[in-house]
Protein backbone atom coordinates (compact mmCIF):
# COMPACT_ATOMS: atom_id res chain seq x y z
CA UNK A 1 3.84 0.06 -6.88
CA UNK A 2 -0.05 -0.89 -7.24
CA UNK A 3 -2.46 -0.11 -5.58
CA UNK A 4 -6.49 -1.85 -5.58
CA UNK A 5 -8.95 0.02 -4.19
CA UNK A 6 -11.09 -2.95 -2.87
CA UNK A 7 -14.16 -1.22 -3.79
CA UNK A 8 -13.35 -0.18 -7.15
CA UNK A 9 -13.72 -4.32 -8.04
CA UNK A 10 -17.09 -6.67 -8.87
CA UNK A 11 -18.33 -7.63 -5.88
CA UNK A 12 -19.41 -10.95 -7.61
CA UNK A 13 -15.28 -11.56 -8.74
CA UNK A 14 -13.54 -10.15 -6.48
CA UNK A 15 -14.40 -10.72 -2.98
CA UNK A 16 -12.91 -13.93 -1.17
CA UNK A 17 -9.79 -14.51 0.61
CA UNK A 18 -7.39 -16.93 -2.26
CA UNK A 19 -6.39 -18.63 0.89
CA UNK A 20 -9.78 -19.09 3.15
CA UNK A 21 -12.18 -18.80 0.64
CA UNK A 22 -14.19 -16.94 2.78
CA UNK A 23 -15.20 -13.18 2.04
CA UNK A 24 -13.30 -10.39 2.48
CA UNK A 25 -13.00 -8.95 6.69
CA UNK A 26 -14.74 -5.65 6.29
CA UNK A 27 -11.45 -3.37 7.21
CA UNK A 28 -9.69 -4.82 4.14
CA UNK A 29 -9.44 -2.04 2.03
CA UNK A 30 -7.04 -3.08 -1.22
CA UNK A 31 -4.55 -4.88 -2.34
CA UNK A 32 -0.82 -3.42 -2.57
CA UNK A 33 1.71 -4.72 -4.46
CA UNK A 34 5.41 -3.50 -5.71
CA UNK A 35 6.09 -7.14 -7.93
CA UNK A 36 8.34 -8.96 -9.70
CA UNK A 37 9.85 -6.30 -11.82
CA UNK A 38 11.15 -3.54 -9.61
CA UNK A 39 14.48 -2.94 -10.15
CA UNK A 40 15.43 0.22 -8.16
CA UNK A 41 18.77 -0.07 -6.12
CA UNK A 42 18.53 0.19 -2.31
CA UNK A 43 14.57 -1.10 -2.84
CA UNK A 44 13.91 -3.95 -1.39
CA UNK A 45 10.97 -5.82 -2.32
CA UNK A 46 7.52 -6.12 -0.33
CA UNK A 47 5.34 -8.83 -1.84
CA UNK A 48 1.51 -8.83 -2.87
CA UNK A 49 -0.54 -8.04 0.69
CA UNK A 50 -4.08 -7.06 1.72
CA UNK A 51 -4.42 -3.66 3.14
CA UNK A 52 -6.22 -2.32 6.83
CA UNK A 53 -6.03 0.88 7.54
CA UNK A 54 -4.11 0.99 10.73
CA UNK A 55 -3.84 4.96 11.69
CA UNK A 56 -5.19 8.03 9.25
CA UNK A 57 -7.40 8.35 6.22
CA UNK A 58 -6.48 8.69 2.56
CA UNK A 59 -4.29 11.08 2.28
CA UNK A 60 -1.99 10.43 5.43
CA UNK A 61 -1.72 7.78 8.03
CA UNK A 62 -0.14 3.95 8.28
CA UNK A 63 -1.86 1.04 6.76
CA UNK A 64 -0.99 -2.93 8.17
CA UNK A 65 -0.24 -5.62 4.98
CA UNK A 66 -0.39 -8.74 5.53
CA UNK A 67 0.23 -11.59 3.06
CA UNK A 68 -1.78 -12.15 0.24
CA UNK A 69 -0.40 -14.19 -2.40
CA UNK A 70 3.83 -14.11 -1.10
CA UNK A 71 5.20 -11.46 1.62
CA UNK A 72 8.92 -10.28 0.91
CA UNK A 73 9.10 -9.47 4.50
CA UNK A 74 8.50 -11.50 7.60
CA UNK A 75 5.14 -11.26 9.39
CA UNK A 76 3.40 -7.68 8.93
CA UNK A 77 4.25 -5.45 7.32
CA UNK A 78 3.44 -1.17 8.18
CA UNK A 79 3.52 0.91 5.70
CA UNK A 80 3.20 5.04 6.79
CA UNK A 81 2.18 6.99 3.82
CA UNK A 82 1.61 10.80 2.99
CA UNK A 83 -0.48 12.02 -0.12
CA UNK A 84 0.57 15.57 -1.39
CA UNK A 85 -2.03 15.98 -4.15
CA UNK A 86 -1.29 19.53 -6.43
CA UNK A 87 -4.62 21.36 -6.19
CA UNK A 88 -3.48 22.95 -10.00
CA UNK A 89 -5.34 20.52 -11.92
CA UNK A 90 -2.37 18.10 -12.77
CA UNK A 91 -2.59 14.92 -10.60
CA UNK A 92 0.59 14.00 -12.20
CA UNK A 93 2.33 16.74 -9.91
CA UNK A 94 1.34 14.77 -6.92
CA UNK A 95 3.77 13.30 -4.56
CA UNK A 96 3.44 10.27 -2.49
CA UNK A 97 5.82 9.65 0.63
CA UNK A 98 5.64 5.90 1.73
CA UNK A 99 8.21 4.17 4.04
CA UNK A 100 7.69 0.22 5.23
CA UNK A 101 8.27 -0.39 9.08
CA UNK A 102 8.09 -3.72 11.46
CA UNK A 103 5.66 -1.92 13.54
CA UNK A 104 2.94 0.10 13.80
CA UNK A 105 4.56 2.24 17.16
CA UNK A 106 7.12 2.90 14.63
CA UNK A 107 4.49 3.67 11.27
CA UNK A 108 3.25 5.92 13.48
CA UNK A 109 6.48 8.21 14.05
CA UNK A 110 8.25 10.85 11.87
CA UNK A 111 9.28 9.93 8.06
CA UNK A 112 13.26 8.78 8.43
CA UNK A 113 15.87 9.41 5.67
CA UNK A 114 14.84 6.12 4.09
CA UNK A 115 11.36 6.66 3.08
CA UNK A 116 10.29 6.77 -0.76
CA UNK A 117 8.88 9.10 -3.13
CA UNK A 118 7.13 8.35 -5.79
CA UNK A 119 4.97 10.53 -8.49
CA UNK A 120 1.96 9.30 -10.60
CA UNK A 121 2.85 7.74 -14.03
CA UNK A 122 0.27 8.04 -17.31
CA UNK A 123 -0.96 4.73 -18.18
CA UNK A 124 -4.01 4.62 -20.73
């Protein structure tokens, strides 16, 4: 899973719609995408989506994906999501809880027995 932080990027290359042309709405925040090459049984993929925050901040809430380049799923796409950073000094100790839904009534509900986990990885 991938993550881009919208305003992490060059404004001057990276700020127009592939499929409008036009800039970016203002509540798009990143990009999310799980590709090509995840092979995890019981995962199903997601696609490559812009993301709004839909409910929550940073750490904890429900963003909406919609399609970006190809969407796995059909229509949008809410994805509730819970940071658990480890104040010790090792980000790699954080925890990340995400679990896709068809709605946001639903994104905005209790984790089920299907959501993911996932921990940071080193890549430098």
């Amino acid at each position: 899973m991938n993550i881009l932080n919208v305003n992490k990027t060059d404004k001057q290359t990276f700020y127009k719609d592939i499929k409008t042309g036009k800039n970016f709405a203002n509540d798009m925040i990143g990009v999310y995408t799980d590709g090509d090459y995840v092979l995890v049984e019981g995962y199903t993929l997601v696609g490559i989506l812009y993301i709004y925050l839909a409910d929550g901040d940073f750490k904890e809430g429900v963003v909406k994906m919609t399609e970006f380049l190809y969407n796995e799923w059909s229509g949008v796409v809410y994805m509730k999501y819970q940071l658990n950073e480890n104040f010790g000094g090792n980000i790699y100790d954080d925890t990340l809880y995400i679990e896709y839904f068809n709605s946001l009534s639903a994104a905005k509900g209790a984790f089920t027995e299907n959501k993911f986990t996932y921990i940071r990885l080193w890549e430098h």
